[in-house]
C-alpha atoms as a PDB file:
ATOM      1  CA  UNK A   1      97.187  92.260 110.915  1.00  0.00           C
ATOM      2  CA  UNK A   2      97.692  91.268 107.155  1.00  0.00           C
ATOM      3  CA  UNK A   3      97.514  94.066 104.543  1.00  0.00           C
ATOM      4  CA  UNK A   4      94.926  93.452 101.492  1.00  0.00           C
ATOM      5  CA  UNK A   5      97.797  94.683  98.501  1.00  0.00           C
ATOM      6  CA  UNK A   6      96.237  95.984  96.117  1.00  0.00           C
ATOM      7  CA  UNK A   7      99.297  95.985  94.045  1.00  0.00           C
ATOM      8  CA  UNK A   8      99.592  91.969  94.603  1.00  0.00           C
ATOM      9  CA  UNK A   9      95.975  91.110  93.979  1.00  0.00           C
ATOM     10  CA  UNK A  10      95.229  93.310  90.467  1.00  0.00           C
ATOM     11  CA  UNK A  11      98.238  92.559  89.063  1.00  0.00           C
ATOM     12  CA  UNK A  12      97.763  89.183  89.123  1.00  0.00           C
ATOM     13  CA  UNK A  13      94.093  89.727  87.699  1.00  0.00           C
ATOM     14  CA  UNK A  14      95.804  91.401  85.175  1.00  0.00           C
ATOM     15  CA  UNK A  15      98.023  88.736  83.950  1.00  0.00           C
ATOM     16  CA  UNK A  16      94.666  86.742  83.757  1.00  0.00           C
ATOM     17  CA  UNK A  17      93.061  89.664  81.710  1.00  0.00           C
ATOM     18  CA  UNK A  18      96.103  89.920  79.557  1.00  0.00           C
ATOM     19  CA  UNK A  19      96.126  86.317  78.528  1.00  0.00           C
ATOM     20  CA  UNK A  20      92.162  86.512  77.885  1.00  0.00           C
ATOM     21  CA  UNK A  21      92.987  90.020  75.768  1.00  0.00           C
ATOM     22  CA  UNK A  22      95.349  88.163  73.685  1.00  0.00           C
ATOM     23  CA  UNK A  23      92.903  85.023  72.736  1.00  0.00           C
ATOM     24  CA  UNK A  24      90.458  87.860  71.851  1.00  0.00           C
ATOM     25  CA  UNK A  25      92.795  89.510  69.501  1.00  0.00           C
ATOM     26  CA  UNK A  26      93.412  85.717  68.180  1.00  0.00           C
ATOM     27  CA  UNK A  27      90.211  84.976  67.586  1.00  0.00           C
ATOM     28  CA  UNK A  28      88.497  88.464  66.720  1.00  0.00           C
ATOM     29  CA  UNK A  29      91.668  90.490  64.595  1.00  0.00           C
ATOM     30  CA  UNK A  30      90.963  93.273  66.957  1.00  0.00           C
ATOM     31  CA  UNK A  31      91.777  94.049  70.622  1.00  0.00           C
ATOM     32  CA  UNK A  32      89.238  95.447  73.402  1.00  0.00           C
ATOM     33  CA  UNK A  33      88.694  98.687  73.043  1.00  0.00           C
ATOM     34  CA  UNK A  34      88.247 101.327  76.152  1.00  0.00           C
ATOM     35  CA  UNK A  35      87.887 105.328  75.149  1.00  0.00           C
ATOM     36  CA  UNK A  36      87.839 107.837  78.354  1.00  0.00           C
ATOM     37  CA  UNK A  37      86.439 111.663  77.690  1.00  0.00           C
ATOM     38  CA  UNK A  38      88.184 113.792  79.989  1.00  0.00           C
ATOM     39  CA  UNK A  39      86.845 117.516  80.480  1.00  0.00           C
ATOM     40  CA  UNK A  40      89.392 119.974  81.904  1.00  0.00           C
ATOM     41  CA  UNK A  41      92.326 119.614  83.456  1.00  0.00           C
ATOM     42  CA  UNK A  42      91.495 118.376  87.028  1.00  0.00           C
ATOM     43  CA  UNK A  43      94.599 117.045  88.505  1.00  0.00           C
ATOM     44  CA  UNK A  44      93.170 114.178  89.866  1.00  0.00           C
ATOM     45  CA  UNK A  45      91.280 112.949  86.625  1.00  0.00           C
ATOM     46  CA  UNK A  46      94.260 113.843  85.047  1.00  0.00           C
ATOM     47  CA  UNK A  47      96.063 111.053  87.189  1.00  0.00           C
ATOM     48  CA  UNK A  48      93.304 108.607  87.065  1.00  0.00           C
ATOM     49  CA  UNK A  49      92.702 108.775  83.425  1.00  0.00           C
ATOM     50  CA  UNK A  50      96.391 108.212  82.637  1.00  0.00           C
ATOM     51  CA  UNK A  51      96.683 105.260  85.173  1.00  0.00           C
ATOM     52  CA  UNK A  52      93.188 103.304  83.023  1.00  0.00           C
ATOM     53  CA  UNK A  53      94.655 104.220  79.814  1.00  0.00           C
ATOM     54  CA  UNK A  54      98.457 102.550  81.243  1.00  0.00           C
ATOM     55  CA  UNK A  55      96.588  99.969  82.353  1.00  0.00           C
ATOM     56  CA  UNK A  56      94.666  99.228  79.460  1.00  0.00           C
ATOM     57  CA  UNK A  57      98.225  98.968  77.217  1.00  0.00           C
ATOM     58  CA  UNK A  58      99.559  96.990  79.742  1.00  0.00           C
ATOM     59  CA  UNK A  59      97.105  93.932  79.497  1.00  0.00           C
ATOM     60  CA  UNK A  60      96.374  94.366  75.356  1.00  0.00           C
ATOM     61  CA  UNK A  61      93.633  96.918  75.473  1.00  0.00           C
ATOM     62  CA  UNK A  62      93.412  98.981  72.628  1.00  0.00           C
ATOM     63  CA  UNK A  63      92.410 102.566  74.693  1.00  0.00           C
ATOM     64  CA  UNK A  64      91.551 106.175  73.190  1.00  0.00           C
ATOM     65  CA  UNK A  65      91.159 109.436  75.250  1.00  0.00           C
ATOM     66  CA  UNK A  66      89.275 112.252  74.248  1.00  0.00           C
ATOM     67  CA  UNK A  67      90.122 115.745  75.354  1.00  0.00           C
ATOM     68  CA  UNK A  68      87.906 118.414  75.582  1.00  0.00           C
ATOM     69  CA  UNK A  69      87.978 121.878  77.356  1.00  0.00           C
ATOM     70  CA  UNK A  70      86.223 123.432  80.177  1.00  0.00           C
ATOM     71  CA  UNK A  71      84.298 125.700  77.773  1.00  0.00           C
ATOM     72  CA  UNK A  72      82.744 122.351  75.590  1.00  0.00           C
ATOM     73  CA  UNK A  73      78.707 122.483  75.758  1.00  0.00           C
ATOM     74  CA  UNK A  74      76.687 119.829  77.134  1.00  0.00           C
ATOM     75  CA  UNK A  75      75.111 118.878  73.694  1.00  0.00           C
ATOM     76  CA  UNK A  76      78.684 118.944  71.739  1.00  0.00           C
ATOM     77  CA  UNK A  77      79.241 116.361  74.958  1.00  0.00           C
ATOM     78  CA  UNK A  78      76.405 114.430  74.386  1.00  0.00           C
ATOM     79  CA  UNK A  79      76.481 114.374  70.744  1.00  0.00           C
ATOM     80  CA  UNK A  80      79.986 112.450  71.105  1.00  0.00           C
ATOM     81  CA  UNK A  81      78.560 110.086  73.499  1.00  0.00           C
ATOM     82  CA  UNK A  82      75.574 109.311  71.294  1.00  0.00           C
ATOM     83  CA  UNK A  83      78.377 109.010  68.332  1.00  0.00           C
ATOM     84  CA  UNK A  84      81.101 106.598  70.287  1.00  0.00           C
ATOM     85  CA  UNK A  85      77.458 104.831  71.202  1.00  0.00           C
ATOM     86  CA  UNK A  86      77.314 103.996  67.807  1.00  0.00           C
ATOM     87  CA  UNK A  87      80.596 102.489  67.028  1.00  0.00           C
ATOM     88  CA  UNK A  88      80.678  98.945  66.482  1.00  0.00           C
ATOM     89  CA  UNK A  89      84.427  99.230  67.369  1.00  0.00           C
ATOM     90  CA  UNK A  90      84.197 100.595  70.990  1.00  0.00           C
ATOM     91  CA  UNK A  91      83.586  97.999  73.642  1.00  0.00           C
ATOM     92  CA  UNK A  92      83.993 100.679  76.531  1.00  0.00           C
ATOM     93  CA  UNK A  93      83.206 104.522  77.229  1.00  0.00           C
ATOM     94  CA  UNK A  94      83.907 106.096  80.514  1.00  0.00           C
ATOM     95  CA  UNK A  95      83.247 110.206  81.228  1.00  0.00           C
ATOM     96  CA  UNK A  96      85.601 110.802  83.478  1.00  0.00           C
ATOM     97  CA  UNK A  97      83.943 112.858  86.291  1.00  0.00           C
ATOM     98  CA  UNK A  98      83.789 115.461  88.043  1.00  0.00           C
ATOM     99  CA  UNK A  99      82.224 117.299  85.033  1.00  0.00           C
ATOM    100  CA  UNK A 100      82.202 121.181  84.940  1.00  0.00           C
ATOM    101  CA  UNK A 101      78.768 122.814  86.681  1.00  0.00           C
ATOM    102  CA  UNK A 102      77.368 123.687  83.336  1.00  0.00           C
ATOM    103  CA  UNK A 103      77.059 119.808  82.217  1.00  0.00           C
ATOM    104  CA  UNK A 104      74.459 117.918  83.921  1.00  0.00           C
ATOM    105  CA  UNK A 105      76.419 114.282  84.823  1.00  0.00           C
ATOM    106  CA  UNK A 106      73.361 112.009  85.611  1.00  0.00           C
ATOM    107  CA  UNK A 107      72.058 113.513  82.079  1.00  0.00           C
ATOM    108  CA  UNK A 108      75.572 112.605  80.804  1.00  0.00           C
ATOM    109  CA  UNK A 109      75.574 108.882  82.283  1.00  0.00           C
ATOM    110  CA  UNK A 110      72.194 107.946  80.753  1.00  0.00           C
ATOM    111  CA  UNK A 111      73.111 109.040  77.332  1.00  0.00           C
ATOM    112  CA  UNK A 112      76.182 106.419  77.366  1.00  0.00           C
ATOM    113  CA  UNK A 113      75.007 102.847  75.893  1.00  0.00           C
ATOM    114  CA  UNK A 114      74.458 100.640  78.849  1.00  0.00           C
ATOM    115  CA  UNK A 115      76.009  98.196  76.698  1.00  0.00           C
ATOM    116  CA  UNK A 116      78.885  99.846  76.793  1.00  0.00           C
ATOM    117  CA  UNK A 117      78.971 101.604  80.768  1.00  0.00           C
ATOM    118  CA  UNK A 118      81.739  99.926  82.028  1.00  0.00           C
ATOM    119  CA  UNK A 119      81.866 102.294  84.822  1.00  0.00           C
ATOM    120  CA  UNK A 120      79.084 100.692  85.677  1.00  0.00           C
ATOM    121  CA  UNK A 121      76.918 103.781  86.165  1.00  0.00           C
ATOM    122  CA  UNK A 122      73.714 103.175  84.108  1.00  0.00           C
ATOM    123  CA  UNK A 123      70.475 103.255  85.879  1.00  0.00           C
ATOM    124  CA  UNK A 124      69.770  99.652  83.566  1.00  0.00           C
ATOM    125  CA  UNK A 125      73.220  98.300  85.256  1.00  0.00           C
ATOM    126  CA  UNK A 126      72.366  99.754  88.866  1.00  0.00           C
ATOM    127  CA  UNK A 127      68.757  97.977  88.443  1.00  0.00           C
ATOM    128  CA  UNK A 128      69.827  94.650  87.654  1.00  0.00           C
ATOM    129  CA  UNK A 129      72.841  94.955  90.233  1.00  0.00           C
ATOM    130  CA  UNK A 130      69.940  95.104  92.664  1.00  0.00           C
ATOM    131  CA  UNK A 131      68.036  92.193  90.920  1.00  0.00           C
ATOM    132  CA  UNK A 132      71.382  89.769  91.087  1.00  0.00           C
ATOM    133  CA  UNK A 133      71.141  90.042  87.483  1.00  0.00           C
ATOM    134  CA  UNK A 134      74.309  89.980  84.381  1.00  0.00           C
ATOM    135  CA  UNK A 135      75.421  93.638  84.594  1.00  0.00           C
ATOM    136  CA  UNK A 136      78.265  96.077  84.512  1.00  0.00           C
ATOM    137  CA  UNK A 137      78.891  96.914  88.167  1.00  0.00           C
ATOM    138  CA  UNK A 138      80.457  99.881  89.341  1.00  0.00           C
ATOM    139  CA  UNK A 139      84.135  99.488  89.112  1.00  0.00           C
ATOM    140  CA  UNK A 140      85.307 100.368  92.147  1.00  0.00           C
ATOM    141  CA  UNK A 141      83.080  97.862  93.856  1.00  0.00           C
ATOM    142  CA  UNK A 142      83.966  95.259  91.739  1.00  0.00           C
ATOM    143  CA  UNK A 143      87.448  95.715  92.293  1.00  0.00           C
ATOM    144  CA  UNK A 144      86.733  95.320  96.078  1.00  0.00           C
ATOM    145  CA  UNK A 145      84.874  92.049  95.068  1.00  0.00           C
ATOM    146  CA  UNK A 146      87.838  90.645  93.140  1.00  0.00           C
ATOM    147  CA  UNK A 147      90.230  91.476  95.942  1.00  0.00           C
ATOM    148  CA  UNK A 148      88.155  90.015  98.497  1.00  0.00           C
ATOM    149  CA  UNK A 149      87.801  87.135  96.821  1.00  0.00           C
ATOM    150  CA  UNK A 150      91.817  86.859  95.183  1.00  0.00           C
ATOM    151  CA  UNK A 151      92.775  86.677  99.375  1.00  0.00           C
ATOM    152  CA  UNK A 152      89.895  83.818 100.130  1.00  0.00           C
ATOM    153  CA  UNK A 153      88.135  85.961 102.473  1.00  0.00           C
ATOM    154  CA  UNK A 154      84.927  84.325 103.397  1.00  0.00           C
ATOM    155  CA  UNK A 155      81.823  87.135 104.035  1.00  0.00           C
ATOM    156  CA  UNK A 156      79.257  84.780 104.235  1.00  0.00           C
ATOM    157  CA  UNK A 157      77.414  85.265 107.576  1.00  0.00           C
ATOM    158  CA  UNK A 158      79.291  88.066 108.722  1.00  0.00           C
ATOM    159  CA  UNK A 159      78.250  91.948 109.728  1.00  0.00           C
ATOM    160  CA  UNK A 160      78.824  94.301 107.131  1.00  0.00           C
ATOM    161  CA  UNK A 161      79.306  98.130 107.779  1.00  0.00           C
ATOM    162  CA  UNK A 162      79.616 100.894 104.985  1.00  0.00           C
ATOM    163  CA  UNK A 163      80.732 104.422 105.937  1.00  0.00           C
ATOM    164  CA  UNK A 164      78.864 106.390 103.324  1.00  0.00           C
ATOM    165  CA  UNK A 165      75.838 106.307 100.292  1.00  0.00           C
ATOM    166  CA  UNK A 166      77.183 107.434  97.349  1.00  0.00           C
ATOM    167  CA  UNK A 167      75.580 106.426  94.216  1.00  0.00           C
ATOM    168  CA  UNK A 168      79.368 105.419  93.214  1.00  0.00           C
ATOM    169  CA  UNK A 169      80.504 103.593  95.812  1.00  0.00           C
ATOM    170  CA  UNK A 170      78.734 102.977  99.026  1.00  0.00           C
ATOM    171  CA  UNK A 171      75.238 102.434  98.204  1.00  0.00           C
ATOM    172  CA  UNK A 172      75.711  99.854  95.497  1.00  0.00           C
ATOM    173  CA  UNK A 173      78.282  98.072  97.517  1.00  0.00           C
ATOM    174  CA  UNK A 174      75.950  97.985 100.585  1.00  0.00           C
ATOM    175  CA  UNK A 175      74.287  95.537  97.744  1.00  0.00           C
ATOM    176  CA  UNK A 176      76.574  94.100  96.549  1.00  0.00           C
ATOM    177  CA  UNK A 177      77.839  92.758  99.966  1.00  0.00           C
ATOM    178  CA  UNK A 178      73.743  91.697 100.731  1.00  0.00           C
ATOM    179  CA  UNK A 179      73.423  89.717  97.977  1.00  0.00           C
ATOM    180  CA  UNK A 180      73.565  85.990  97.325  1.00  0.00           C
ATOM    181  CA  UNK A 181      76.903  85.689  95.847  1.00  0.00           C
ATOM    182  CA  UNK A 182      80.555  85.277  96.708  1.00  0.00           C
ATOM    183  CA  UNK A 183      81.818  87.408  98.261  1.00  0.00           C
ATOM    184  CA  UNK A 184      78.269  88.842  99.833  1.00  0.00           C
ATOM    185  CA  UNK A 185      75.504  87.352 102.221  1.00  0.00           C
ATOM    186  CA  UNK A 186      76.227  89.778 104.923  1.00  0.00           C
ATOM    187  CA  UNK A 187      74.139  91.359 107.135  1.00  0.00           C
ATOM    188  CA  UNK A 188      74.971  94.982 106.378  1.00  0.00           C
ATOM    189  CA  UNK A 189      74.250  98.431 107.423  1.00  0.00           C
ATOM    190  CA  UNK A 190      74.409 101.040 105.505  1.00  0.00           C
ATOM    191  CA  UNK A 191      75.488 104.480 107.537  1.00  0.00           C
ATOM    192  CA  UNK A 192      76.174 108.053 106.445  1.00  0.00           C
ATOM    193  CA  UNK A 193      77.127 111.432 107.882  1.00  0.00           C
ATOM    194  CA  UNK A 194      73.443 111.968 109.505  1.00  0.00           C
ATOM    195  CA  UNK A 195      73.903 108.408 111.171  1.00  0.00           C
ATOM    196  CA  UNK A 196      73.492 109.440 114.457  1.00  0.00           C
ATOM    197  CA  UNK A 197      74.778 106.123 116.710  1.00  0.00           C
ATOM    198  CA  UNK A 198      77.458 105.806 113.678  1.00  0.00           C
ATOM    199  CA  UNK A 199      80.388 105.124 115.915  1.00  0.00           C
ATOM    200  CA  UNK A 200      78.067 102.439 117.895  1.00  0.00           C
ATOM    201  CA  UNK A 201      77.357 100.623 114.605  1.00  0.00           C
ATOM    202  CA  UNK A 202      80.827 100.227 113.160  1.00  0.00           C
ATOM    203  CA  UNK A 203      81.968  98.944 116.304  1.00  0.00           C
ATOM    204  CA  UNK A 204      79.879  95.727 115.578  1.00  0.00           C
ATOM    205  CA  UNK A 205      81.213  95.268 112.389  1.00  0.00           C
ATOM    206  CA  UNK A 206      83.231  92.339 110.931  1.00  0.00           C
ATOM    207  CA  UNK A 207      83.744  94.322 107.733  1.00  0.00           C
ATOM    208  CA  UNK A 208      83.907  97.814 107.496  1.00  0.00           C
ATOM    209  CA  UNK A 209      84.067  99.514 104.059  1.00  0.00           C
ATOM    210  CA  UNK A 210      84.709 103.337 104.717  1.00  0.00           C
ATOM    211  CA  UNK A 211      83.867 105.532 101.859  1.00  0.00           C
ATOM    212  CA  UNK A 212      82.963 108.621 103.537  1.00  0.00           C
ATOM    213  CA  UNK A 213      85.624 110.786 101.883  1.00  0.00           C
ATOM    214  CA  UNK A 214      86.871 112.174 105.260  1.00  0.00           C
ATOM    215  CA  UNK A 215      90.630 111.837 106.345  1.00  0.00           C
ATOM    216  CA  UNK A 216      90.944 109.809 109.143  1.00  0.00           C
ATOM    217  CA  UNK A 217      87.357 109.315 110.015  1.00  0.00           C
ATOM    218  CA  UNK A 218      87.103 105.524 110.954  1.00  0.00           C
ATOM    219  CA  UNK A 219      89.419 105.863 114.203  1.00  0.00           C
ATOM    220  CA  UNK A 220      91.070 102.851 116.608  1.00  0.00           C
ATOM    221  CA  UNK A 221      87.639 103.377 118.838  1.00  0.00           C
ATOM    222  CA  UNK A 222      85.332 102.446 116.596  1.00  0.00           C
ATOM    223  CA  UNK A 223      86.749  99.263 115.539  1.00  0.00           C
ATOM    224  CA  UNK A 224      86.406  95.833 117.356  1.00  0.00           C
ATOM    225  CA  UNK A 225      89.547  93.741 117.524  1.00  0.00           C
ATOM    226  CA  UNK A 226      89.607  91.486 114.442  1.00  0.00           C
ATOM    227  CA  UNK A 227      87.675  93.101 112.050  1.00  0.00           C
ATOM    228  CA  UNK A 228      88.672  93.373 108.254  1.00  0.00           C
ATOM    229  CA  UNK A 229      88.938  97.041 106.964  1.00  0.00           C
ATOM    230  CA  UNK A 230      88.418  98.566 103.523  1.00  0.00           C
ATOM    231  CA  UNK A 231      89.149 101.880 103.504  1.00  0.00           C
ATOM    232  CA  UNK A 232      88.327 103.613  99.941  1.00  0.00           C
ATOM    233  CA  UNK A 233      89.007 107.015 100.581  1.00  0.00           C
ATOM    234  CA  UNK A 234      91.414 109.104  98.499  1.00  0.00           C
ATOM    235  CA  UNK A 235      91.550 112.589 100.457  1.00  0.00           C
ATOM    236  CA  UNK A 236      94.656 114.735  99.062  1.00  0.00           C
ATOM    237  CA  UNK A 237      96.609 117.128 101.170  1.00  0.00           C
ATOM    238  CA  UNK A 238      99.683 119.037 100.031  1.00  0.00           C
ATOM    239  CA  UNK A 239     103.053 118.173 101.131  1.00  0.00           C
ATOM    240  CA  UNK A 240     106.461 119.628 100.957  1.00  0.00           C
ATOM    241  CA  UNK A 241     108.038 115.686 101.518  1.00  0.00           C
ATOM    242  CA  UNK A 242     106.833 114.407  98.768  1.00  0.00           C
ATOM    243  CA  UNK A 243     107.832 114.663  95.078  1.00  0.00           C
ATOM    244  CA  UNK A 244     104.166 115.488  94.055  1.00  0.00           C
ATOM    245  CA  UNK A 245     103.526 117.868  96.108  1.00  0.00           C
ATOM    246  CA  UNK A 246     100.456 116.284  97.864  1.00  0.00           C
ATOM    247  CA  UNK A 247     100.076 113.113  99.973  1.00  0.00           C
ATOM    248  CA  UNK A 248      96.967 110.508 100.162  1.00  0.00           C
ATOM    249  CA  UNK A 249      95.135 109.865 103.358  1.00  0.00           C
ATOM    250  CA  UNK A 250      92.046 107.255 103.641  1.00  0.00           C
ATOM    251  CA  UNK A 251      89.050 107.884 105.350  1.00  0.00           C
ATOM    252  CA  UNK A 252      90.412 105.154 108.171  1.00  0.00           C
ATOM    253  CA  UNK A 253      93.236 105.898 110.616  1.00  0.00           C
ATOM    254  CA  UNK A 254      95.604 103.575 109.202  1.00  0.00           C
ATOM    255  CA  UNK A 255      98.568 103.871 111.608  1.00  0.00           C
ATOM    256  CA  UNK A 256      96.201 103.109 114.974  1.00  0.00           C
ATOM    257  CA  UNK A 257      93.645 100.846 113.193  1.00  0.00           C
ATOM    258  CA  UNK A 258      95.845  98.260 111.908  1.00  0.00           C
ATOM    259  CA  UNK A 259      96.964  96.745 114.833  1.00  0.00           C
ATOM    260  CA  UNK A 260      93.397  96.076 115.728  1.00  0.00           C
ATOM    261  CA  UNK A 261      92.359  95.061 111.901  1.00  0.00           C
ATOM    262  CA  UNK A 262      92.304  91.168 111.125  1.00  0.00           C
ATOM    263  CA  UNK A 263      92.731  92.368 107.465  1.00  0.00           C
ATOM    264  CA  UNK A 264      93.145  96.272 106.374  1.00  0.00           C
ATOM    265  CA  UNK A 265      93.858  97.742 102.769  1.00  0.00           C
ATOM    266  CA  UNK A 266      96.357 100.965 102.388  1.00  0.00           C
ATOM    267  CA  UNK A 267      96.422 104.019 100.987  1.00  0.00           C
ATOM    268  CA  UNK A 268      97.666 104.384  98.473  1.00  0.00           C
ATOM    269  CA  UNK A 269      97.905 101.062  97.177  1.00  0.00           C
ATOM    270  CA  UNK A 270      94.614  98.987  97.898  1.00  0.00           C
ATOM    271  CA  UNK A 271      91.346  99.792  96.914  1.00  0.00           C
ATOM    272  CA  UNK A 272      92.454 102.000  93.849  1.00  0.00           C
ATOM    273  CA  UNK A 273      94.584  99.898  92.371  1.00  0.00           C
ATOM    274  CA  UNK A 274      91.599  97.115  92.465  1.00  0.00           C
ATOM    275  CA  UNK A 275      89.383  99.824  90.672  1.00  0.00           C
ATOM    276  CA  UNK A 276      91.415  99.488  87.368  1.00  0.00           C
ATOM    277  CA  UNK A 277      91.007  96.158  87.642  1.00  0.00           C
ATOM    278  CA  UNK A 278      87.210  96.169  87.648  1.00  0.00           C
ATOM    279  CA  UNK A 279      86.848  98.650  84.767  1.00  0.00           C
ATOM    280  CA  UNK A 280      89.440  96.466  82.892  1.00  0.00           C
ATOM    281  CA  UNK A 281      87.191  93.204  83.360  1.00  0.00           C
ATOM    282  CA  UNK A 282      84.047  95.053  82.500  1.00  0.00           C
ATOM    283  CA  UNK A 283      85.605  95.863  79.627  1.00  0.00           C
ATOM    284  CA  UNK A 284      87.406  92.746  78.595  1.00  0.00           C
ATOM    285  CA  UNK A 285      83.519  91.242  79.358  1.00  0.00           C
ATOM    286  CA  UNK A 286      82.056  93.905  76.685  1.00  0.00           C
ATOM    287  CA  UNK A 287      83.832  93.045  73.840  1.00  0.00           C
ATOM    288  CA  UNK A 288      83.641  89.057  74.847  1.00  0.00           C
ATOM    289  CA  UNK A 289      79.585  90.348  74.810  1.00  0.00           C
ATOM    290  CA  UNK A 290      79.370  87.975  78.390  1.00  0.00           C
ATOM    291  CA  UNK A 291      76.758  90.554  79.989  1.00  0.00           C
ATOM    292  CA  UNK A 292      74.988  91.900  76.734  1.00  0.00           C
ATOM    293  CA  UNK A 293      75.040  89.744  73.685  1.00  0.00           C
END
């Protein structure tokens, strides 16, 4: 078994943004800029809007985060979106989510420029992610892409199983990992909670990418010898041994699988990490205008 780090692999793609942030600033008088809206005070957005905006200091970004409370109306929402939309300084806008009931999300995502979705949301960026085409895609997903391909791992040819059809992270990566590209051209089979021979159908996988949200659910039984694991689940639990108060599981029995796994990422410290990494390059690719000129 060798462990897929995400630690090792994005912070070496972020020296590589870094030096690309600074030739930017060189050559524009301005760095890449990334604002986050965070509603509420979710304790997990809190922590994952704090880690992008860390991040995007770290590598030369120029990042702004928004604040509003629980109580903030859709249209005050929107009505910032439509604003940042028009700000020829912004390369990147993210709404952290969840979002509270009263605010509609998908409403929400298709009022951000898709110019500017480096979350990688947009139904324009989905659709020509499907097409093969230049496009923001989802950054979690294209920070498994980068890692897969900063450890060599060939996928060509191989059987690819996902573990769950969110709109986020399963579905577009079931696409992602179809597609003619490196990494992709799997055969892969897409599989969700109402999967009924689920367990049948991992077991044949070379890859398996579990994003079910479920601690624990991809156990030693359903995986054959060899296989290479991505486990993207981030399910908290609280905890009196740690310092937080809460520890992170995955969705894949990490202490029994990896002894059968060829490759297998942690948690923590795989697939999230990697997830910076892919907003940070959709970004840096924004303000470079690479996708959208």
């Amino acid at each position: 078994m060798q462990l897929l780090d995400g630690k090792f692999a994005s912070e070496k793609i972020k020296l590589e943004i870094a030096a690309e942030a600074a030739d930017f600033l060189a050559q524009h008088g301005r760095k890449p800029h990334l604002i986050a809206i965070l509603v509420g005070n979710d304790g997990g957005s809190e922590t994952y809007v704090a880690s992008k905006m860390k991040n995007c200091e770290k590598v030369g970004f120029q990042s702004s985060l928004i604040r509003y409370g629980v109580e903030v109306t859709e249209e005050e929402l929107l009505l910032k979106v439509r604003e940042i939309n028009n700000d020829a300084g912004v390369d990147g806008l993210i709404v952290q989510l969840p979002l509270p009931k009263h605010i509609d999300p998908e409403k929400v995502t298709e009022a951000i420029d898709h110019r500017k979705d480096v979350d990688g949301f947009h139904p324009i960026n989905l659709g020509r992610m499907v097409r093969n085409l230049p496009c923001f895609i989802p950054a979690t997903p294209y920070g498994i892409l980068l890692m897969l391909k900063a450890y060599g791992i060939d996928t060509a040819g191989k059987h690819c199983v996902v573990v769950g059809r969110s709109n986020i992270v399963g579905t577009p990566m079931s696409i992602l990992m179809a597609r003619n590209a490196n990494p992709g051209n799997c055969t892969v089979t897409l599989t969700h909670s109402r999967t009924t021979n689920l367990k049948e159908l991992v077991l044949q996988a070379d890859i398996i990418i579990a994003a079910i949200g479920k601690k624990n659910f991809i156990t030693a039984d359903m995986v054959k010898p060899g296989a290479i694991i991505i486990d993207v689940g981030i399910n908290r639990e609280t905890s009196e041994k740690t310092k937080s108060g809460y520890k992170l599981y995955g969705d894949v029995d990490f202490e029994n699988v990896a002894p059968l796994a060829s490759w297998i990422t942690p948690v923590p410290g795989g697939v999230g990490l990697m997830t910076i990494v892919g907003l940070l390059r959709n970004t840096l690719a924004s303000a470079k205008k690479e996708i959208y000129s």
